[in-house]
PDB file of N, CA and C in Angstrom:
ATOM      1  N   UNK A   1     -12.016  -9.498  22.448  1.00  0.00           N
ATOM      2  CA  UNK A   1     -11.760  -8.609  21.328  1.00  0.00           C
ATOM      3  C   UNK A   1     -12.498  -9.068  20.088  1.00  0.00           C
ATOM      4  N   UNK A   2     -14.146  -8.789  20.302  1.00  0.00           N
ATOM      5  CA  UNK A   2     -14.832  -9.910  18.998  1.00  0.00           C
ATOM      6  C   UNK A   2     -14.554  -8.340  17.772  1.00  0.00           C
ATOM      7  N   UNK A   3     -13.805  -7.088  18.173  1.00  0.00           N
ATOM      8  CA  UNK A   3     -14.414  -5.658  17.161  1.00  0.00           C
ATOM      9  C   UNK A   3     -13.071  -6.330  16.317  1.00  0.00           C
ATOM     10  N   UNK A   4     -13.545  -6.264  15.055  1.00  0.00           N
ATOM     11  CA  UNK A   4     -12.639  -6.354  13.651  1.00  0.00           C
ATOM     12  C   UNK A   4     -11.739  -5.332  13.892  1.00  0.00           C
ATOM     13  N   UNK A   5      -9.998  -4.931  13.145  1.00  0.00           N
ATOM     14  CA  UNK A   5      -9.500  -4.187  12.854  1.00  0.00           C
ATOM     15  C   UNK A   5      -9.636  -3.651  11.891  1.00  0.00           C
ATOM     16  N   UNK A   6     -10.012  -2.193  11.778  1.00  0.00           N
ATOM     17  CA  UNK A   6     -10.099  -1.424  10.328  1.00  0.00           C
ATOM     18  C   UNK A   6      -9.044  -1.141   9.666  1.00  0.00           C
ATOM     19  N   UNK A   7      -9.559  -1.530   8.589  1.00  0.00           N
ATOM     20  CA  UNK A   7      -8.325  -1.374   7.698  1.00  0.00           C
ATOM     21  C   UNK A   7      -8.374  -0.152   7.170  1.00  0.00           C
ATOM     22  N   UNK A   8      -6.641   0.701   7.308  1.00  0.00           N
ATOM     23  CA  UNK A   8      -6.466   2.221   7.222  1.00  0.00           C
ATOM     24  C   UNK A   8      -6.554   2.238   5.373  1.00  0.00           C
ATOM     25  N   UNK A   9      -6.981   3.453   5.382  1.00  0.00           N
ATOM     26  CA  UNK A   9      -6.821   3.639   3.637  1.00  0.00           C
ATOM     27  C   UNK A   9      -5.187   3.718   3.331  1.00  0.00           C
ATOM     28  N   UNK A  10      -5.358   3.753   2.128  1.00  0.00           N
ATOM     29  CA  UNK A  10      -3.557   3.855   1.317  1.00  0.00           C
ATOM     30  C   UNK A  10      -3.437   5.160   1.472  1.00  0.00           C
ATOM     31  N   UNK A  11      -3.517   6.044   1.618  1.00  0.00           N
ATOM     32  CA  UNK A  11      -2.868   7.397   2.128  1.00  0.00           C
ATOM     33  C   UNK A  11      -2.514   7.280   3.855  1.00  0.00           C
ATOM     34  N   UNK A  12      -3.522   6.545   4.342  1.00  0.00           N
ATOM     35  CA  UNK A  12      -3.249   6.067   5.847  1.00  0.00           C
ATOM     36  C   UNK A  12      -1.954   5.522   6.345  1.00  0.00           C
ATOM     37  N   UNK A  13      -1.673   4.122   5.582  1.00  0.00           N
ATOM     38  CA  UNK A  13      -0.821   3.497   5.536  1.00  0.00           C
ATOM     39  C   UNK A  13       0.555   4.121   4.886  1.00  0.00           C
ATOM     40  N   UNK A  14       0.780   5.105   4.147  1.00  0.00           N
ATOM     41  CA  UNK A  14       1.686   5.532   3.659  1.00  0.00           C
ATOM     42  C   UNK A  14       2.398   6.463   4.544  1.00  0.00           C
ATOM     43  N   UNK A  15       1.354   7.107   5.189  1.00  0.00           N
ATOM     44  CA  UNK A  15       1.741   8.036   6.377  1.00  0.00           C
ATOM     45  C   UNK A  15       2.360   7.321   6.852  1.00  0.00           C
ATOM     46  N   UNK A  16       1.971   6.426   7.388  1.00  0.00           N
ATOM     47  CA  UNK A  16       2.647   5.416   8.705  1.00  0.00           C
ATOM     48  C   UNK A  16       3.985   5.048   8.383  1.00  0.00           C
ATOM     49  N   UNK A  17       3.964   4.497   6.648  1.00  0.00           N
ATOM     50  CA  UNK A  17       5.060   4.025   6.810  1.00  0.00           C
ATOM     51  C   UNK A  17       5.964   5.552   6.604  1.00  0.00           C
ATOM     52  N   UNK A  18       5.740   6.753   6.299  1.00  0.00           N
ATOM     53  CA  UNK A  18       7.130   7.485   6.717  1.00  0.00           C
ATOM     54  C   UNK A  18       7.381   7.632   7.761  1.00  0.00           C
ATOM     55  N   UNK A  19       6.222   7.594   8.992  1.00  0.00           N
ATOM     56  CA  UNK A  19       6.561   7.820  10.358  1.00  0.00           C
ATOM     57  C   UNK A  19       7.598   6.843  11.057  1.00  0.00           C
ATOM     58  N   UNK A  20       7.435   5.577  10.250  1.00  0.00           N
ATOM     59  CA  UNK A  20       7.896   4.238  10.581  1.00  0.00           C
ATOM     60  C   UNK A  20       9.775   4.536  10.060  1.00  0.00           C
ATOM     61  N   UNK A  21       9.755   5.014   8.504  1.00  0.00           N
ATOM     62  CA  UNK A  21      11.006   5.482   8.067  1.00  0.00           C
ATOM     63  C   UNK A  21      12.002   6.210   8.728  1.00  0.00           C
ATOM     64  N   UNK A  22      10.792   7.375   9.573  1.00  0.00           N
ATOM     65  CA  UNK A  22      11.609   8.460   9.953  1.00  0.00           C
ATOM     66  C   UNK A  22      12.384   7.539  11.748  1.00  0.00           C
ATOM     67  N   UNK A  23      11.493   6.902  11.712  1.00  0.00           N
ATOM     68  CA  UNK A  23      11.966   6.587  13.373  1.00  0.00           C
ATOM     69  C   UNK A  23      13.318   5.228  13.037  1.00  0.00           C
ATOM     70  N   UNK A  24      13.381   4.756  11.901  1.00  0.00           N
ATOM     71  CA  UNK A  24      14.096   3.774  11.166  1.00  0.00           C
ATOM     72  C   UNK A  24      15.776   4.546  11.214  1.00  0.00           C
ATOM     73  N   UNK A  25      15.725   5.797  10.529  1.00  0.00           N
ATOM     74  CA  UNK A  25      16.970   6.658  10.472  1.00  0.00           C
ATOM     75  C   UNK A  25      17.307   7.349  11.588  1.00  0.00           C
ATOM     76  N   UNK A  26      16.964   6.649  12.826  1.00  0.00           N
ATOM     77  CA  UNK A  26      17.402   7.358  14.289  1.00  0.00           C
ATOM     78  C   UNK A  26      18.213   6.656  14.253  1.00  0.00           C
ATOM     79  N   UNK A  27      19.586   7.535  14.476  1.00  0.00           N
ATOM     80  CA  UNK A  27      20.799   5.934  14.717  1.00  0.00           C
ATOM     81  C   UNK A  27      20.928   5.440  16.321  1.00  0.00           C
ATOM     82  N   UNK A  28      19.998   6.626  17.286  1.00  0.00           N
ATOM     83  CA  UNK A  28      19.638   5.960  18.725  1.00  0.00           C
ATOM     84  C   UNK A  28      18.442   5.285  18.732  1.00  0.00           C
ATOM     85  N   UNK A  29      17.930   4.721  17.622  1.00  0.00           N
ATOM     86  CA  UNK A  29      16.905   3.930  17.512  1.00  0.00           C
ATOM     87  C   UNK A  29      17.819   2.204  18.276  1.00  0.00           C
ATOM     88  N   UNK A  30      16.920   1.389  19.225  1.00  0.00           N
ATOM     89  CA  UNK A  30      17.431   0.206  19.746  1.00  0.00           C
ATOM     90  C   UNK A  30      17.246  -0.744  18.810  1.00  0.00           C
ATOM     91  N   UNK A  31      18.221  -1.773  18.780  1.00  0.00           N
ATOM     92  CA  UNK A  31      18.202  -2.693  17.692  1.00  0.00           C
ATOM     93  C   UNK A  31      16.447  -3.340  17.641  1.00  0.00           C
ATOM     94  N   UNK A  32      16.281  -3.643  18.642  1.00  0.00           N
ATOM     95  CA  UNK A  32      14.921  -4.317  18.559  1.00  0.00           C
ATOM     96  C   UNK A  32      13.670  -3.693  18.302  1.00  0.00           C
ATOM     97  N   UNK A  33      13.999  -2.185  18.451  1.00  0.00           N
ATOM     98  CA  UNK A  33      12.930  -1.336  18.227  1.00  0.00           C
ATOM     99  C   UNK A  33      12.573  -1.340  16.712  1.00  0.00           C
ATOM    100  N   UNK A  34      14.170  -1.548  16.055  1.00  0.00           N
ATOM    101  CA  UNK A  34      14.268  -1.127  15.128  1.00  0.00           C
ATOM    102  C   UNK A  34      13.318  -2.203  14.329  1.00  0.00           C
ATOM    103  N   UNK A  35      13.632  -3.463  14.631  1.00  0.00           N
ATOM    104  CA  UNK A  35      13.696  -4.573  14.201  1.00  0.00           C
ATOM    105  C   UNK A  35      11.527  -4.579  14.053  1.00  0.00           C
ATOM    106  N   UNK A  36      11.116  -4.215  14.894  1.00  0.00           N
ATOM    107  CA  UNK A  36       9.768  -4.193  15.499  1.00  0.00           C
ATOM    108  C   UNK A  36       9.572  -3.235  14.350  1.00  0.00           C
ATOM    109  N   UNK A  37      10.087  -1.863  14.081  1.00  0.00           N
ATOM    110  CA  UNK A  37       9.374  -1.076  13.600  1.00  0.00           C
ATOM    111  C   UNK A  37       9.480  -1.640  11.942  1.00  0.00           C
ATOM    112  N   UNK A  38      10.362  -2.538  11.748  1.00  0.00           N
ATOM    113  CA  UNK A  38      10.652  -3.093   9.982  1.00  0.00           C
ATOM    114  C   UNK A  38      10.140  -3.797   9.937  1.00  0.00           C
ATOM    115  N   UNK A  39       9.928  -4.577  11.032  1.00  0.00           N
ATOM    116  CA  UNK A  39       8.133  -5.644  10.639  1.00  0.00           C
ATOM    117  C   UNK A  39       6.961  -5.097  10.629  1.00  0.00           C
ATOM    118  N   UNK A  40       6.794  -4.233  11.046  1.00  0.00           N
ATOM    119  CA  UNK A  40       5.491  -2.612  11.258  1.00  0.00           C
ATOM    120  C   UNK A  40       5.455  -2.608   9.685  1.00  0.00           C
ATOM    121  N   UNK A  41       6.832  -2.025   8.901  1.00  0.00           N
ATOM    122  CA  UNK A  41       6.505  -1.433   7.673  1.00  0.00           C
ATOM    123  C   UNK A  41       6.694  -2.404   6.845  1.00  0.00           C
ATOM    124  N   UNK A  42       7.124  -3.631   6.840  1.00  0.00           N
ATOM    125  CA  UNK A  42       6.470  -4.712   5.710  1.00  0.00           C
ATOM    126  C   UNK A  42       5.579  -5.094   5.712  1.00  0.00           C
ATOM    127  N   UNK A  43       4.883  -5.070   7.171  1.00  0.00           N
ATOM    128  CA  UNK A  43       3.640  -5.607   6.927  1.00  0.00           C
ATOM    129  C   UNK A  43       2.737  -4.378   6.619  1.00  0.00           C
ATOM    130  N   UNK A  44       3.089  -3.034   6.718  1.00  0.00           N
ATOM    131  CA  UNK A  44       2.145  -2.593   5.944  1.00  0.00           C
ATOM    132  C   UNK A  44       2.051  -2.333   4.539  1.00  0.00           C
ATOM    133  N   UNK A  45       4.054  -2.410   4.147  1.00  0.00           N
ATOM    134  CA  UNK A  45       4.213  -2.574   2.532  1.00  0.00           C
ATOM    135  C   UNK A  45       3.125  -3.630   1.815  1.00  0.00           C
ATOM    136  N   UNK A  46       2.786  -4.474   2.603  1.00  0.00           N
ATOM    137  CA  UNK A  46       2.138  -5.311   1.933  1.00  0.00           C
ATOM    138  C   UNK A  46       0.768  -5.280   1.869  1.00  0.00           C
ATOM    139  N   UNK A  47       0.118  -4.670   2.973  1.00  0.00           N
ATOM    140  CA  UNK A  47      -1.114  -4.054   2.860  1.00  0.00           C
ATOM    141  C   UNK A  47      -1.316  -2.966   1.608  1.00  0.00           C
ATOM    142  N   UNK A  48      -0.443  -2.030   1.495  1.00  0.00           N
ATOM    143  CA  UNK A  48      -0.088  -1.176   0.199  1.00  0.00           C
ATOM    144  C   UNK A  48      -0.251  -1.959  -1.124  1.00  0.00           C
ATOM    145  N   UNK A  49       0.463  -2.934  -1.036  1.00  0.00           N
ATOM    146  CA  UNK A  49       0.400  -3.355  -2.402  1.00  0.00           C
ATOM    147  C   UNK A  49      -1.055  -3.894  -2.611  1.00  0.00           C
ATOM    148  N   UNK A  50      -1.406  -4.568  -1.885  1.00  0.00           N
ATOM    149  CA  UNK A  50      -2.788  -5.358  -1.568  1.00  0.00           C
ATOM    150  C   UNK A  50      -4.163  -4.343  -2.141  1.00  0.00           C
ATOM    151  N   UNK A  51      -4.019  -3.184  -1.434  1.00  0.00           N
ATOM    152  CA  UNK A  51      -4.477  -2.355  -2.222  1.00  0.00           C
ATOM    153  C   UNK A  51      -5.111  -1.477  -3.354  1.00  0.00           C
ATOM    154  N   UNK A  52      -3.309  -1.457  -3.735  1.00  0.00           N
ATOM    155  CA  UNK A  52      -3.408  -0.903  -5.361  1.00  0.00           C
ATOM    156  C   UNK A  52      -3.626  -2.443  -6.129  1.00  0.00           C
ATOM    157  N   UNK A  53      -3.319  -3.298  -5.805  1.00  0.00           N
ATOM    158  CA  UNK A  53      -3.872  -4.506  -6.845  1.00  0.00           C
ATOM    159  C   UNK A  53      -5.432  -4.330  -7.021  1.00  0.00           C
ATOM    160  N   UNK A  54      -6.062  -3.734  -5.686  1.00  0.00           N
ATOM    161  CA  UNK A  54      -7.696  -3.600  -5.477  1.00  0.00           C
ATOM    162  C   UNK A  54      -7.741  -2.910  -7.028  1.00  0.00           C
ATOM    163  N   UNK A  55      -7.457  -1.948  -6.360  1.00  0.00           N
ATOM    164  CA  UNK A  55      -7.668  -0.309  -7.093  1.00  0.00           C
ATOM    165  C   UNK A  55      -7.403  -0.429  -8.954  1.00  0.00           C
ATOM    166  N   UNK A  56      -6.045  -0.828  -8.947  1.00  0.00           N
ATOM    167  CA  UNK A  56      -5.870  -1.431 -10.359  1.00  0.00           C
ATOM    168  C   UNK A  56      -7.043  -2.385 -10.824  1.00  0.00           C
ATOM    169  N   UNK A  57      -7.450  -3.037 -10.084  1.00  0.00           N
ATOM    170  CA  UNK A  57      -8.666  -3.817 -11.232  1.00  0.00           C
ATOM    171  C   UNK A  57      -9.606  -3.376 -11.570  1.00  0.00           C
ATOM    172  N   UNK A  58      -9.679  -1.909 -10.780  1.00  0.00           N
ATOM    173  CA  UNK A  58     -11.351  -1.307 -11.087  1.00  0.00           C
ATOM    174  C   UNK A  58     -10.703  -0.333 -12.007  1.00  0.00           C
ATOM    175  N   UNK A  59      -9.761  -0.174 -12.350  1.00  0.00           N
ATOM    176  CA  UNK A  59      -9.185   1.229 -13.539  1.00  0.00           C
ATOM    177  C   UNK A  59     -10.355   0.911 -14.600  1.00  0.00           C
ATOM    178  N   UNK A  60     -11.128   1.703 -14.906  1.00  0.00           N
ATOM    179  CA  UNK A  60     -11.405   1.786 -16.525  1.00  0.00           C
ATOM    180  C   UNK A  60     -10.500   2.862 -17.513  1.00  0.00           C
ATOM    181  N   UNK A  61     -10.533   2.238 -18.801  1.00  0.00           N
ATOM    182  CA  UNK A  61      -9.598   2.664 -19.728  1.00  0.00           C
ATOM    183  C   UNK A  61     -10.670   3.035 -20.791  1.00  0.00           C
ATOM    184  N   UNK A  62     -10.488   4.225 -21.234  1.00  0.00           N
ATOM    185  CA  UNK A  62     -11.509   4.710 -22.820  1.00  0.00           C
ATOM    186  C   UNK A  62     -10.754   3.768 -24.026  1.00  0.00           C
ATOM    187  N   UNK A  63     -11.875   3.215 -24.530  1.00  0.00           N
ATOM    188  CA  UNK A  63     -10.930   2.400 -25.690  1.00  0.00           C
ATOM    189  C   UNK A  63     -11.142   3.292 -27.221  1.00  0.00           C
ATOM    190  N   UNK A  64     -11.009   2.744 -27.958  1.00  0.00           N
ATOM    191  CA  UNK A  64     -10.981   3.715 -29.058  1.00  0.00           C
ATOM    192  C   UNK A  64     -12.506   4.299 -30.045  1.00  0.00           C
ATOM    193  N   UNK A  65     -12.830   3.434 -29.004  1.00  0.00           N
ATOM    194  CA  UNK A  65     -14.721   4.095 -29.499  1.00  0.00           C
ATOM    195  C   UNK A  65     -14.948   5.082 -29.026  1.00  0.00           C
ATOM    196  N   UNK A  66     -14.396   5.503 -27.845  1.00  0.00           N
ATOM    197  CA  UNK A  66     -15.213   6.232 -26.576  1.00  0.00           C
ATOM    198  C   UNK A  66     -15.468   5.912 -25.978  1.00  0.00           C
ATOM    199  N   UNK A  67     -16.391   4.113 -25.341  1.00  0.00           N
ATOM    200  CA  UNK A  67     -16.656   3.594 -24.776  1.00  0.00           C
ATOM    201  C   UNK A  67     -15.457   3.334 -23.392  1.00  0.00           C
ATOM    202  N   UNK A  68     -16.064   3.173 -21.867  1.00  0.00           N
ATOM    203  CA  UNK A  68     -15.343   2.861 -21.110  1.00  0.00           C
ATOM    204  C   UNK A  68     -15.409   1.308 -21.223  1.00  0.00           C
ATOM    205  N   UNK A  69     -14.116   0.766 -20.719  1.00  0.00           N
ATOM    206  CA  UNK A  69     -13.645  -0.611 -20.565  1.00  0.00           C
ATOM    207  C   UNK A  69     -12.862  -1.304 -19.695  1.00  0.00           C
ATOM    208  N   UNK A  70     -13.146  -2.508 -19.277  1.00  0.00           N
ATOM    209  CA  UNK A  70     -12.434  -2.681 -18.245  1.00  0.00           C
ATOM    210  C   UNK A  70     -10.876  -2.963 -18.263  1.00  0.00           C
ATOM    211  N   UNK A  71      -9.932  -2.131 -17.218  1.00  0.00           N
ATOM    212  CA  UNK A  71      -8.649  -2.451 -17.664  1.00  0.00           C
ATOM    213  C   UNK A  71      -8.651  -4.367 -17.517  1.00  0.00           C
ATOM    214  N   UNK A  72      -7.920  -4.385 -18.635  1.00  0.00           N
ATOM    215  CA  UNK A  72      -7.202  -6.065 -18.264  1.00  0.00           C
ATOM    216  C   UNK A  72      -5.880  -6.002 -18.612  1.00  0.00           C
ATOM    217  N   UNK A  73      -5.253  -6.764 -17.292  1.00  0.00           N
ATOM    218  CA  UNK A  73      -3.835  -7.507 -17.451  1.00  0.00           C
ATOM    219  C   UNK A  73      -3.288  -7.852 -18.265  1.00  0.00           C
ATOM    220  N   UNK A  74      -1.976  -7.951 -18.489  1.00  0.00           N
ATOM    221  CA  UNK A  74      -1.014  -8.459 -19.764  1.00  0.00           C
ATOM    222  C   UNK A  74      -1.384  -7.682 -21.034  1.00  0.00           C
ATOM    223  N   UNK A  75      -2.432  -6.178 -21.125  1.00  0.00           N
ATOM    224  CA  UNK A  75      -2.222  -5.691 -22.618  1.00  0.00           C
ATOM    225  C   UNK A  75      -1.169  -4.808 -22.887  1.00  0.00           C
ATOM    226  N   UNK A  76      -0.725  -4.302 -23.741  1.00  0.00           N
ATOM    227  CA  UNK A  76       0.474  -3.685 -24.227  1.00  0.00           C
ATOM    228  C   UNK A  76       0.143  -2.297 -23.333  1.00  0.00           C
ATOM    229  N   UNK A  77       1.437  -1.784 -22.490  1.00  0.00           N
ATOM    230  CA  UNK A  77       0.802  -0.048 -21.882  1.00  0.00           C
ATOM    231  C   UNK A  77       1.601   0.568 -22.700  1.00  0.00           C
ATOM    232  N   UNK A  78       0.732   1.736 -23.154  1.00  0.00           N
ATOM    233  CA  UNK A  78       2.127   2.921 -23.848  1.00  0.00           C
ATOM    234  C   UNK A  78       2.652   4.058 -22.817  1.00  0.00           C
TER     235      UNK A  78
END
């Protein structure tokens, strides 16, 4: 298995995890299934977040010139 796994986009992964939700609220869901499918969706919660941390660093913000700028961390949001 030398082929890499692709990594699904964040609309990808979001799907999944409702599919993952919806099969979560089967109350004939088996404990272990269950258990399998909540490690499924943390580990893709965490791919999610992984993500938008991407995505958040490339935000540009118009600053008060007009000029675009790069968002940075810790400034005041309104």
């Amino acid at each position: 298995m030398s082929e890499e796994k692709k990594e699904l986009t964040l609309e990808e992964n979001f799907a999944r995890l409702e599919e993952i939700i919806g099969r979560l609220e089967d109350e004939e869901l088996p404990l272990e299934e269950a258990f399998q499918a909540y490690t499924e969706g943390m580990l893709l919660l965490g791919q999610c977040n992984e993500q938008i941390d991407r995505v958040e660093k490339q935000v540009l913000k118009l600053g008060m010139d007009g000029q675009l700028e790069e968002f940075e961390d810790g400034e005041d949001r309104v």
